[in-house]
Protein backbone atom coordinates (compact mmCIF):
# COMPACT_ATOMS: atom_id res chain seq x y z
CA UNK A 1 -11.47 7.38 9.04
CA UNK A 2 -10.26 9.08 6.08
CA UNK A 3 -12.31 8.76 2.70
CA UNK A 4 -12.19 5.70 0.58
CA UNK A 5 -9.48 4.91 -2.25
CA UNK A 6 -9.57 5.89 -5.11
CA UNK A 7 -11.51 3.70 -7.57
CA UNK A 8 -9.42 3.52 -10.12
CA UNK A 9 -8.24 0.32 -11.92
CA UNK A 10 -5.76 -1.93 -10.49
CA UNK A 11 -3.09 -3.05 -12.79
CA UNK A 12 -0.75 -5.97 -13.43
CA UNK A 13 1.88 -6.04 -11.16
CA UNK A 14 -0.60 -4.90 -7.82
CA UNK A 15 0.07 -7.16 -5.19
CA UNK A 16 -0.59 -8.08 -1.36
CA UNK A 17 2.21 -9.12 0.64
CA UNK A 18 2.02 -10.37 4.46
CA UNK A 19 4.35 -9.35 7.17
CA UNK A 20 5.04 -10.71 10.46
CA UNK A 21 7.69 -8.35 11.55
CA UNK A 22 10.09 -10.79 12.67
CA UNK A 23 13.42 -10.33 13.74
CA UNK A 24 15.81 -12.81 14.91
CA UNK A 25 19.05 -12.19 16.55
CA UNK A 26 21.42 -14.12 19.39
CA UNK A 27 20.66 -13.67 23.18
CA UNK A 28 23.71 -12.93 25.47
CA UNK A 29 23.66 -16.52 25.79
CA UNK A 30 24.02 -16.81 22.24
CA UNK A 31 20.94 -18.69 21.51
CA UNK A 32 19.06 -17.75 18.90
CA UNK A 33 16.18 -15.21 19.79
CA UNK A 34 13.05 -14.73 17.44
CA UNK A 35 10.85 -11.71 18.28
CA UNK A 36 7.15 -11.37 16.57
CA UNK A 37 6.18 -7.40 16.68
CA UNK A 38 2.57 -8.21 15.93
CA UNK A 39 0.01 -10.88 16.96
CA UNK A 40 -1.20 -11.38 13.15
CA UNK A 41 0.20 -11.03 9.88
CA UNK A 42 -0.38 -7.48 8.58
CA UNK A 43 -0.95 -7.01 4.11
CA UNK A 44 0.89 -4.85 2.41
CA UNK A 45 -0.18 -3.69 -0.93
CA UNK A 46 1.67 -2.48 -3.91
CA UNK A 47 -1.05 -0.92 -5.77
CA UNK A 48 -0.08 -0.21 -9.95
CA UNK A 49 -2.12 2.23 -12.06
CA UNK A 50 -2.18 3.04 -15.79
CA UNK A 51 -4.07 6.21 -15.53
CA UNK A 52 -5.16 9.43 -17.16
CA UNK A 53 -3.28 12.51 -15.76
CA UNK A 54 -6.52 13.49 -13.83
CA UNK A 55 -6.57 9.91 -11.99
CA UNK A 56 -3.12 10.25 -11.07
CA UNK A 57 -3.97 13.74 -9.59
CA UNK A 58 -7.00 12.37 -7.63
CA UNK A 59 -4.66 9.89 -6.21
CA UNK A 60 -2.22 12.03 -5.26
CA UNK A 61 -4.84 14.72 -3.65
CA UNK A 62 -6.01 11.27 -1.51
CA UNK A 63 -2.66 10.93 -0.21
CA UNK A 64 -2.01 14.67 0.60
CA UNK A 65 -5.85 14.88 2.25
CA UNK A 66 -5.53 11.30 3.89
CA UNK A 67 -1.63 10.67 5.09
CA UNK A 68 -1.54 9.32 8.77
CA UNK A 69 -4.97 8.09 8.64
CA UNK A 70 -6.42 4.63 7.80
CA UNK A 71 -9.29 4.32 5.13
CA UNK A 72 -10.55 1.98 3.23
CA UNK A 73 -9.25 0.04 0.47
CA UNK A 74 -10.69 -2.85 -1.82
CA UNK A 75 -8.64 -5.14 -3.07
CA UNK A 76 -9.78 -6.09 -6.75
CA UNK A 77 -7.88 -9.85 -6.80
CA UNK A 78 -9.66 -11.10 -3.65
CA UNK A 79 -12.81 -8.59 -3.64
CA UNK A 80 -11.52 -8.06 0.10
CA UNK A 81 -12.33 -4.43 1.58
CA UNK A 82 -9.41 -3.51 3.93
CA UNK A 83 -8.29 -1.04 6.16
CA UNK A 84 -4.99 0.70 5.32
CA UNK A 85 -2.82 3.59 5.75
CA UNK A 86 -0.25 5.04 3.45
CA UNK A 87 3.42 3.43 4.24
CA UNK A 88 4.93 6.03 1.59
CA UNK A 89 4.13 8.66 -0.89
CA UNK A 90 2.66 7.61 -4.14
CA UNK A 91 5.09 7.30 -7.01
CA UNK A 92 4.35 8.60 -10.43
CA UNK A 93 5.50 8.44 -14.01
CA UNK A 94 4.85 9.57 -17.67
CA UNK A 95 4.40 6.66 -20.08
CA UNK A 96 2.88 8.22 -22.99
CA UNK A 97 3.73 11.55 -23.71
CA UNK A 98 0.70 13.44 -21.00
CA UNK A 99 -1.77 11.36 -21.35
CA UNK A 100 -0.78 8.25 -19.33
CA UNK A 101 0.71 7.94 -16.31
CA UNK A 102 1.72 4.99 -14.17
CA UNK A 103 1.78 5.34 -10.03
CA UNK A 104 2.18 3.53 -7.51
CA UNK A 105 0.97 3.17 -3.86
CA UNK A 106 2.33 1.12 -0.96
CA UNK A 107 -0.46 0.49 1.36
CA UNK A 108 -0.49 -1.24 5.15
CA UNK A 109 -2.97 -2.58 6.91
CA UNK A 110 -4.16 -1.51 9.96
């Protein structure tokens, strides 16, 4: 397991979403056919960050040293500690000139 998240604050707008991965399509019957991918629900997070320039970076260096491994991630709303993996590559963007930034990771649980 990879090193921890980065600790820095969770914004307005981070959120934990649950997936099933259902699909549903027809049989050759024509029935309808529900299929479950997974036995539980897995979270997704959308983690939001007003940061410095140097959080931003430390985030960013956590993705590059971390991608395709799971680590741990605590979830500020709930207190919750879980165990994630990076679904996509952190966005980022200027707010105030260089000195804040605002990214954003999408985080699944594994």
């Amino acid at each position: 397991m990879a090193d921890p998240y980065p600790s820095v604050a969770q914004r307005i707008g981070t959120q934990k979403d649950s997936t099933y991965s259902t699909t549903m399509d027809r049989a050759e019957s024509g029935k309808p056919r529900l299929r479950t991918f997974h036995s539980q629900a897995w979270a997704i997070f959308r983690v939001v960050h007003e940061c410095s320039k140097a959080e931003m970076q430390s985030i960013l260096n956590h993705y590059n040293a971390s991608r395709g491994q799971s680590f741990s991630f605590t979830y500020t709303a709930d207190g919750e500690v879980y165990t994630v993996r990076y679904a996509a590559l952190p966005t980022s963007r200027v707010i105030e000139g260089d000195f804040m930034w605002v990214v954003e990771s999408l985080l699944l649980q594994v």
